[in-house]
C-alpha atoms as a PDB file:
ATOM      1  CA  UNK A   1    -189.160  78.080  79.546  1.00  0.00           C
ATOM      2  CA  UNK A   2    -188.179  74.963  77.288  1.00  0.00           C
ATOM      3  CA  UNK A   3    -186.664  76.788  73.716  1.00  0.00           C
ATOM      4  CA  UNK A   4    -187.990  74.660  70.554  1.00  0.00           C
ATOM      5  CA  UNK A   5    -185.206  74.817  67.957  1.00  0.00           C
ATOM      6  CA  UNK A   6    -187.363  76.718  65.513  1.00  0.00           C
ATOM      7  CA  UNK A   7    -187.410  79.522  68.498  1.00  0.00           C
ATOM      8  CA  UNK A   8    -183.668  79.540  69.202  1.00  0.00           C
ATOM      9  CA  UNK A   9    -183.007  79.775  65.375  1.00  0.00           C
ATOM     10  CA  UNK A  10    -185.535  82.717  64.750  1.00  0.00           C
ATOM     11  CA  UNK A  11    -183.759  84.434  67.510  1.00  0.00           C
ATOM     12  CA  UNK A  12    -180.451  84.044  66.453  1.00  0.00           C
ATOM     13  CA  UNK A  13    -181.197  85.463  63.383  1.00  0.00           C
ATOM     14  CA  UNK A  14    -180.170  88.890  63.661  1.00  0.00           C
ATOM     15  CA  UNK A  15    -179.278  91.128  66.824  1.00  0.00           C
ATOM     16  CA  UNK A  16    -182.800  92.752  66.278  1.00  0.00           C
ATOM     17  CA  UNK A  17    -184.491  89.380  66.204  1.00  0.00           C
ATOM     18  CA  UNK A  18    -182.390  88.453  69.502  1.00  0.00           C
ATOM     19  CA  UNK A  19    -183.933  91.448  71.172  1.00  0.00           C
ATOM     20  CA  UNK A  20    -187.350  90.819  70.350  1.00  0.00           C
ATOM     21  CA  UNK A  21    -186.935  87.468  71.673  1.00  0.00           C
ATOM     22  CA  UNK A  22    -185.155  88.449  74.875  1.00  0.00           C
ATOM     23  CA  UNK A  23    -187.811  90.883  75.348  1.00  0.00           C
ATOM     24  CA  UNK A  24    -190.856  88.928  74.676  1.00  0.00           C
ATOM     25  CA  UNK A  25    -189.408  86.096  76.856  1.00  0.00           C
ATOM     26  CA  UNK A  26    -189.597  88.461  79.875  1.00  0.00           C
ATOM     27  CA  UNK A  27    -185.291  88.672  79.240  1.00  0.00           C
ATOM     28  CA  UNK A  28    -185.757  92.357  78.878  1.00  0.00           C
ATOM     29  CA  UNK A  29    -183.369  92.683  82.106  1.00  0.00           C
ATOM     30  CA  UNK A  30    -181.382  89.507  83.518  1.00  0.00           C
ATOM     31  CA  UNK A  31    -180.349  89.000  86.957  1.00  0.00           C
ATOM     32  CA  UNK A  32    -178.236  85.948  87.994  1.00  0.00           C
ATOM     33  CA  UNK A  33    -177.393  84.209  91.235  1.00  0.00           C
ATOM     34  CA  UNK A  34    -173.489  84.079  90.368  1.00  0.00           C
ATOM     35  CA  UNK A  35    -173.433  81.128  92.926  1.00  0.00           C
ATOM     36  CA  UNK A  36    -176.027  79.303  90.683  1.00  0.00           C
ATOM     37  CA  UNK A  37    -174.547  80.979  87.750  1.00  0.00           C
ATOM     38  CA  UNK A  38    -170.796  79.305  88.256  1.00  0.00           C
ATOM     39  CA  UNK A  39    -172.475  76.000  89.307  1.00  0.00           C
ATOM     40  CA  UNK A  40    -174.443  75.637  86.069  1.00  0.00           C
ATOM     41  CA  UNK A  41    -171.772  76.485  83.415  1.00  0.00           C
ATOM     42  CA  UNK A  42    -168.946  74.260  82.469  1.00  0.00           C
ATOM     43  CA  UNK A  43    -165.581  74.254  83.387  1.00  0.00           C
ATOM     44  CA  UNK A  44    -163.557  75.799  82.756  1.00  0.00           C
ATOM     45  CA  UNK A  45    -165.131  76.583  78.721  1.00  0.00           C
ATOM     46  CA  UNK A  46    -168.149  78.392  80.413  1.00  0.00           C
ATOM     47  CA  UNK A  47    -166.038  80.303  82.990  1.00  0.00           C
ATOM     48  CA  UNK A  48    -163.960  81.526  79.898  1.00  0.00           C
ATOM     49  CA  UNK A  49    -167.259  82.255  77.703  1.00  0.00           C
ATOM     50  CA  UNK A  50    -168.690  83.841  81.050  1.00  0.00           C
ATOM     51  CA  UNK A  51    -165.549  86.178  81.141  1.00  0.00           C
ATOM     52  CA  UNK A  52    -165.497  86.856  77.332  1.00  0.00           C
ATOM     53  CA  UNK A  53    -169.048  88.112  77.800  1.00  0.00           C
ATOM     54  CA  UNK A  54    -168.452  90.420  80.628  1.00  0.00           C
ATOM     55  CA  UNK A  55    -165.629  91.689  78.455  1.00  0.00           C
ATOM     56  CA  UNK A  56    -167.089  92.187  75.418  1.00  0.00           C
ATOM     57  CA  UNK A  57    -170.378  93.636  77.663  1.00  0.00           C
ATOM     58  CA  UNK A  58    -167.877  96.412  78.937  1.00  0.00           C
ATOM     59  CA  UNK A  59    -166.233  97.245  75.972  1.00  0.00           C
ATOM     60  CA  UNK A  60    -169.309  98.326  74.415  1.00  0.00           C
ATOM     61  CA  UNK A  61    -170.712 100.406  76.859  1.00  0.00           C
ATOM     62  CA  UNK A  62    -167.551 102.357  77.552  1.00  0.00           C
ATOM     63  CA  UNK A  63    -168.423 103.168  73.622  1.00  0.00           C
ATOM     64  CA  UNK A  64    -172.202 104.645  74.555  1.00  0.00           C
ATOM     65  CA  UNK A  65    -171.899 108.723  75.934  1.00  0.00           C
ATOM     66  CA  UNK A  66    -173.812 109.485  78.601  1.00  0.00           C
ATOM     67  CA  UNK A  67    -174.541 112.814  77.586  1.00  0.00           C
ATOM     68  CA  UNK A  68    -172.834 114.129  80.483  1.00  0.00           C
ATOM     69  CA  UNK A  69    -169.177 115.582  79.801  1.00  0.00           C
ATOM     70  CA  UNK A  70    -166.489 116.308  82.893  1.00  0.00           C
ATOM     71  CA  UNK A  71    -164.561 119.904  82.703  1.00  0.00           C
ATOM     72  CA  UNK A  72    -160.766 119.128  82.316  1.00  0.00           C
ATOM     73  CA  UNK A  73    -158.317 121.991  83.983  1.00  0.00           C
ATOM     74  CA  UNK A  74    -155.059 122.895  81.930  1.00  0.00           C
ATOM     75  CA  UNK A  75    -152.488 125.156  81.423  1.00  0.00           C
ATOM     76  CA  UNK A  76    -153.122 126.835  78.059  1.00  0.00           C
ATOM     77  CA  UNK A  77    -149.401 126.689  76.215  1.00  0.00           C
ATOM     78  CA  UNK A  78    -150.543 130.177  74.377  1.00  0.00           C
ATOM     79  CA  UNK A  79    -151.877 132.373  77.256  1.00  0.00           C
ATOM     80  CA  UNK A  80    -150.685 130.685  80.164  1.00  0.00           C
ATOM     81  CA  UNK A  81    -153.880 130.580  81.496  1.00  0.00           C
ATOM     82  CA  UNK A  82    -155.639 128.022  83.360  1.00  0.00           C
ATOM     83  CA  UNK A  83    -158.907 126.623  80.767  1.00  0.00           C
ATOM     84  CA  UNK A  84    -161.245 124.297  81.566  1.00  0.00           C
ATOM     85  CA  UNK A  85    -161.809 121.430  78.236  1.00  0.00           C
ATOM     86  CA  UNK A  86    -164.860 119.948  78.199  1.00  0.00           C
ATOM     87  CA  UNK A  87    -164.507 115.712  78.123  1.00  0.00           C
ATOM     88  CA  UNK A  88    -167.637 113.589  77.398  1.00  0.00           C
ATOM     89  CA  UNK A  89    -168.177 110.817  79.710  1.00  0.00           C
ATOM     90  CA  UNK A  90    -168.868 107.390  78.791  1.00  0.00           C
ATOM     91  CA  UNK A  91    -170.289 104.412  80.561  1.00  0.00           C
ATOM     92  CA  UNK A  92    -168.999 101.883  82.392  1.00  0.00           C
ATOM     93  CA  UNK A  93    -169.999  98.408  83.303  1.00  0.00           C
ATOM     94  CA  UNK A  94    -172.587  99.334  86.078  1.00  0.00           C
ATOM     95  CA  UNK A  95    -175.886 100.343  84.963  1.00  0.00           C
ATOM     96  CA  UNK A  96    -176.789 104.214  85.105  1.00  0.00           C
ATOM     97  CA  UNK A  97    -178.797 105.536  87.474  1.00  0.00           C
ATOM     98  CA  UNK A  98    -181.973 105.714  84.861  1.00  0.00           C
ATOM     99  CA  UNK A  99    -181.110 102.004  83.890  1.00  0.00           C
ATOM    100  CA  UNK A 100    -181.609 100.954  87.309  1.00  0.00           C
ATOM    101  CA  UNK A 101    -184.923 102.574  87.404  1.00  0.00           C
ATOM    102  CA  UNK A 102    -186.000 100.432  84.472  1.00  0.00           C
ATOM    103  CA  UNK A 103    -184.759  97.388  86.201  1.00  0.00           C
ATOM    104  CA  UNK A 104    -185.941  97.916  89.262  1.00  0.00           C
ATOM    105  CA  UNK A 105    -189.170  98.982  88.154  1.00  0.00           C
ATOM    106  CA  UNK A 106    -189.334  95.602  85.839  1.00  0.00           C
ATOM    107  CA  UNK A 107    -188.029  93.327  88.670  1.00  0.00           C
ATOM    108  CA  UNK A 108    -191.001  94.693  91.200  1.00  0.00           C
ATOM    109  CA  UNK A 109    -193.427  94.243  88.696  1.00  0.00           C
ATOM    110  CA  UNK A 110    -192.111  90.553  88.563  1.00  0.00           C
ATOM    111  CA  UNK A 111    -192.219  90.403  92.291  1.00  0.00           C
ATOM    112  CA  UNK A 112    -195.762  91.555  92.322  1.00  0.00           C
ATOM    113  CA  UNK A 113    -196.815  89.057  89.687  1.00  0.00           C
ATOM    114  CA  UNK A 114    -195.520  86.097  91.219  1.00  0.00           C
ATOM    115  CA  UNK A 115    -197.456  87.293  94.626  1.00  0.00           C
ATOM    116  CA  UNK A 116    -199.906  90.453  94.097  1.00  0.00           C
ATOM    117  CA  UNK A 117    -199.202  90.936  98.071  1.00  0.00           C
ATOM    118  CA  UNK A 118    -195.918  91.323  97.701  1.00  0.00           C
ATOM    119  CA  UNK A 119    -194.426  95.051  98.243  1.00  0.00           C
ATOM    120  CA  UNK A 120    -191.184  97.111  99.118  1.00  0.00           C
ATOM    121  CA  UNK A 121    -192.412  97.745 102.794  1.00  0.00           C
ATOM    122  CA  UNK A 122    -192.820  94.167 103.949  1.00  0.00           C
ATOM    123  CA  UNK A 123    -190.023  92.655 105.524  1.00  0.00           C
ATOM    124  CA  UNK A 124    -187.276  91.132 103.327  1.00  0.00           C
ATOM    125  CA  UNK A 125    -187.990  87.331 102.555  1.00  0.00           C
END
Protein backbone atom coordinates (compact mmCIF):
# COMPACT_ATOMS: atom_id res chain seq x y z
CA UNK A 1 0.00 0.00 0.00
CA UNK A 2 1.94 3.24 -1.24
CA UNK A 3 1.18 6.08 1.87
CA UNK A 4 0.52 9.68 0.16
CA UNK A 5 1.95 12.25 2.58
CA UNK A 6 -1.45 13.76 3.24
CA UNK A 7 -2.29 10.01 4.66
CA UNK A 8 0.83 9.60 6.81
CA UNK A 9 0.23 13.16 8.26
CA UNK A 10 -3.57 12.59 9.07
CA UNK A 11 -2.43 9.54 10.84
CA UNK A 12 0.12 10.89 12.82
CA UNK A 13 -2.06 13.25 14.12
CA UNK A 14 -3.10 11.90 17.28
CA UNK A 15 -2.84 8.24 18.81
CA UNK A 16 -6.67 7.97 18.00
CA UNK A 17 -6.12 9.05 14.42
CA UNK A 18 -3.10 6.41 14.27
CA UNK A 19 -5.56 3.73 15.21
CA UNK A 20 -8.11 4.48 12.82
CA UNK A 21 -5.56 4.39 10.24
CA UNK A 22 -3.88 1.18 11.35
CA UNK A 23 -7.21 -0.27 11.46
CA UNK A 24 -8.68 0.81 8.26
CA UNK A 25 -5.39 -0.18 6.52
CA UNK A 26 -6.09 -3.83 7.51
CA UNK A 27 -2.99 -3.01 10.45
CA UNK A 28 -5.52 -3.94 13.04
CA UNK A 29 -2.99 -6.92 14.02
CA UNK A 30 0.72 -7.04 12.52
CA UNK A 31 2.71 -10.03 12.00
CA UNK A 32 6.35 -9.83 10.75
CA UNK A 33 8.83 -12.23 9.22
CA UNK A 34 11.74 -11.11 11.72
CA UNK A 35 14.11 -12.52 8.95
CA UNK A 36 12.51 -9.97 6.48
CA UNK A 37 11.98 -7.68 9.32
CA UNK A 38 16.00 -7.34 10.24
CA UNK A 39 16.80 -7.33 6.47
CA UNK A 40 14.63 -4.30 5.72
CA UNK A 41 15.56 -1.91 8.60
CA UNK A 42 18.79 -0.08 8.87
CA UNK A 43 21.68 -0.71 10.73
CA UNK A 44 22.24 -0.50 13.28
CA UNK A 45 19.52 2.92 13.82
CA UNK A 46 16.57 0.52 12.95
CA UNK A 47 17.82 -2.40 15.11
CA UNK A 48 17.97 0.24 18.01
CA UNK A 49 14.40 1.83 17.03
CA UNK A 50 13.24 -1.95 16.59
CA UNK A 51 14.42 -2.60 20.27
CA UNK A 52 13.10 0.75 21.67
CA UNK A 53 9.73 -0.36 20.33
CA UNK A 54 9.63 -3.75 21.81
CA UNK A 55 10.57 -1.94 24.99
CA UNK A 56 8.36 0.65 25.16
CA UNK A 57 5.54 -2.17 23.72
CA UNK A 58 6.28 -4.13 27.07
CA UNK A 59 6.34 -1.51 29.38
CA UNK A 60 2.91 -0.63 28.66
CA UNK A 61 1.27 -3.72 28.82
CA UNK A 62 2.84 -4.81 32.08
CA UNK A 63 0.68 -1.45 33.04
CA UNK A 64 -2.88 -3.08 31.63
CA UNK A 65 -4.57 -5.72 34.59
CA UNK A 66 -5.82 -8.62 33.39
CA UNK A 67 -8.52 -8.83 35.68
CA UNK A 68 -7.17 -11.88 37.07
CA UNK A 69 -5.29 -11.47 40.57
CA UNK A 70 -2.78 -14.44 42.07
CA UNK A 71 -3.34 -15.34 46.02
CA UNK A 72 -0.02 -14.45 47.85
CA UNK A 73 0.73 -16.81 51.15
CA UNK A 74 2.25 -14.97 54.29
CA UNK A 75 2.87 -15.07 57.70
CA UNK A 76 0.56 -12.52 59.34
CA UNK A 77 3.09 -10.49 61.93
CA UNK A 78 -0.24 -10.01 64.28
CA UNK A 79 -1.77 -13.54 64.47
CA UNK A 80 0.86 -15.63 63.27
CA UNK A 81 -1.25 -17.06 60.93
CA UNK A 82 -0.71 -18.07 57.49
CA UNK A 83 -3.17 -15.39 55.01
CA UNK A 84 -3.49 -15.52 51.64
CA UNK A 85 -3.18 -11.47 49.87
CA UNK A 86 -4.76 -11.14 46.89
CA UNK A 87 -2.12 -9.62 43.92
CA UNK A 88 -3.58 -8.44 40.55
CA UNK A 89 -1.85 -9.72 37.60
CA UNK A 90 -0.70 -7.75 34.80
CA UNK A 91 0.31 -8.51 31.27
CA UNK A 92 3.22 -9.29 29.74
CA UNK A 93 4.62 -9.05 26.29
CA UNK A 94 2.78 -12.14 24.78
CA UNK A 95 -0.67 -11.66 23.76
CA UNK A 96 -3.52 -13.16 26.10
CA UNK A 97 -5.23 -15.97 25.34
CA UNK A 98 -8.50 -13.79 24.11
CA UNK A 99 -5.99 -11.57 22.05
CA UNK A 100 -4.91 -14.46 20.18
CA UNK A 101 -8.40 -15.32 19.35
CA UNK A 102 -8.80 -11.92 17.73
CA UNK A 103 -5.67 -12.44 15.80
CA UNK A 104 -6.10 -15.57 14.78
CA UNK A 105 -9.52 -15.11 13.85
CA UNK A 106 -8.35 -11.81 11.72
CA UNK A 107 -5.32 -13.62 10.16
CA UNK A 108 -7.77 -16.66 8.80
CA UNK A 109 -10.07 -14.32 7.53
CA UNK A 110 -7.00 -12.86 5.58
CA UNK A 111 -6.03 -16.32 4.56
CA UNK A 112 -9.46 -16.98 3.25
CA UNK A 113 -9.56 -13.74 1.31
CA UNK A 114 -6.49 -14.09 -0.48
CA UNK A 115 -7.80 -17.83 -1.53
CA UNK A 116 -11.64 -18.56 -0.53
CA UNK A 117 -10.33 -22.41 -0.63
CA UNK A 118 -8.06 -21.97 1.76
CA UNK A 119 -8.84 -23.63 5.38
CA UNK A 120 -7.23 -24.92 8.73
CA UNK A 121 -7.60 -28.67 7.62
CA UNK A 122 -5.61 -28.58 4.41
CA UNK A 123 -2.16 -29.36 4.63
CA UNK A 124 0.29 -26.60 5.66
CA UNK A 125 1.66 -24.64 2.52
Amino acid sequence: MELSQEAINTAMKDPEHLKKWLQESGRRWMTFNTKDLIESIPWPAGAQALAEIISMYRDHRRAIATGRVEIQKHMDNVSSEEVGVEVPLYKDETLEIEELDRAIRHMIGLASEKDPKWNLQNAPL
